[in-house]
Protein backbone atom coordinates (compact mmCIF):
# COMPACT_ATOMS: atom_id res chain seq x y z
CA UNK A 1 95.50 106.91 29.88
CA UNK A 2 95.72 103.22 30.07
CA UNK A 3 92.99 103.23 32.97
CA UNK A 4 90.24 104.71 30.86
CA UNK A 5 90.57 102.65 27.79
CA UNK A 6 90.60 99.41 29.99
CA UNK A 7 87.03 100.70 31.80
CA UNK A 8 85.50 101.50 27.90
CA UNK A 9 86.64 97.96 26.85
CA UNK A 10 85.14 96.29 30.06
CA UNK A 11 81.27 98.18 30.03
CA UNK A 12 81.36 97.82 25.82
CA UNK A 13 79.27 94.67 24.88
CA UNK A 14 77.84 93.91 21.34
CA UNK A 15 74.60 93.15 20.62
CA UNK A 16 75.62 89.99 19.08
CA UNK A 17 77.35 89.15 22.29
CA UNK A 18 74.28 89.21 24.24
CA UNK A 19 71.77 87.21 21.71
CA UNK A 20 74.37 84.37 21.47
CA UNK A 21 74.64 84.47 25.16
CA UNK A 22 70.45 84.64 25.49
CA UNK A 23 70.68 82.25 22.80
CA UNK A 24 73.22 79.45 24.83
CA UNK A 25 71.25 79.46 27.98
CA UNK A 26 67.83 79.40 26.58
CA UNK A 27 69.27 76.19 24.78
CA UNK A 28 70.31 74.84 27.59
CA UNK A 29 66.99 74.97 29.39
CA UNK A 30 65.24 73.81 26.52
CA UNK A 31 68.13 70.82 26.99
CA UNK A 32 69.09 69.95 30.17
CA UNK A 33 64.62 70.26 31.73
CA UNK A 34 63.87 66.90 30.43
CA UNK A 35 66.57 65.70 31.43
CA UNK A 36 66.20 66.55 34.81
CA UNK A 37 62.29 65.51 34.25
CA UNK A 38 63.49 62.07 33.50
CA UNK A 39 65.70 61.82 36.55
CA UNK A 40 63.32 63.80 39.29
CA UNK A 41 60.30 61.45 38.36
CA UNK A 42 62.36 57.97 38.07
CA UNK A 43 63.23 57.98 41.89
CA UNK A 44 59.24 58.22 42.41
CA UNK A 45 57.20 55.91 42.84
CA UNK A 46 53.86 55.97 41.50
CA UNK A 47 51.53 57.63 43.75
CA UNK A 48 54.00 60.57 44.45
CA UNK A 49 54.59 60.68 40.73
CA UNK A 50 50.28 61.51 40.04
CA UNK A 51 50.24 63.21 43.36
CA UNK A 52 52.90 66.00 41.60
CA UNK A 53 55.10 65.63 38.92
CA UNK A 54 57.21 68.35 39.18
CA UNK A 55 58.51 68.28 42.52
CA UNK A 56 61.88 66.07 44.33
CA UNK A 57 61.11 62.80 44.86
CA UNK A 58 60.88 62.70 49.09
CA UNK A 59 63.06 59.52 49.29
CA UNK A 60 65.22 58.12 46.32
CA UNK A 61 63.21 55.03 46.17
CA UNK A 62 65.45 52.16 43.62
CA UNK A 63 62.43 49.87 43.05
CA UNK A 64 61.53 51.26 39.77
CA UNK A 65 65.85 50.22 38.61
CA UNK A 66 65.30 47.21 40.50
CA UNK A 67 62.52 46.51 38.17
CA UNK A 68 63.83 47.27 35.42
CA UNK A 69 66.70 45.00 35.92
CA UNK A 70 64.83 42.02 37.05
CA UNK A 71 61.73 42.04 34.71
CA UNK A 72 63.10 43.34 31.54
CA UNK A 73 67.33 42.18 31.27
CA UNK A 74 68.24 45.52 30.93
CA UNK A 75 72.17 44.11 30.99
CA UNK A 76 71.31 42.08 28.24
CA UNK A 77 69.45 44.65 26.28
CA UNK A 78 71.99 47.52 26.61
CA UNK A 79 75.42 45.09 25.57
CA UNK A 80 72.83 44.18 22.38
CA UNK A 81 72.27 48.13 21.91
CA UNK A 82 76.47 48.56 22.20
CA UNK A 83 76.97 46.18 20.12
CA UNK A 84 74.28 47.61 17.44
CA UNK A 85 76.09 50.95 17.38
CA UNK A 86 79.32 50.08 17.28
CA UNK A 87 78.23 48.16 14.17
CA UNK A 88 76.88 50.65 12.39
């Protein structure tokens, strides 16, 4: 007796159980793409990034960090953006 109610319990999904679950991953594709946009593209440099945007870099290439570092302070800027939102 036991057996059969556990195998009606396990096949018996609600409707509501499979939008929220449509619902989560489509939300996290909408969320986690540009994310991985962002990441994908900034080991690129820039002739691989206009040859094809959407594809692994073919070498993770650190110039464009290196950059960033020595031309803009980025240290300097993200301790001032810490300290900003800790303010607030």
């Amino acid at each position: 007796m036991s057996r059969v109610i556990t195998e009606k319990k396990r096949g018996k999904h609600s409707r509501g159980a499979w939008f929220a679950s449509a619902a989560v991953t489509v939300f996290l594709v909408v969320d986690l793409l540009p994310l991985y946009f962002v990441a994908a593209n900034s080991f690129k440099n820039k002739p691989e990034y206009i040859e094809s945007v959407y594809n692994l870099p073919s070498g993770f290439d650190l110039t464009n960090y290196i950059k960033l570092m020595e031309e803009y302070d980025f240290p300097k800027m993200w301790l001032c953006q810490v300290k900003c939102v800790n303010f607030l």
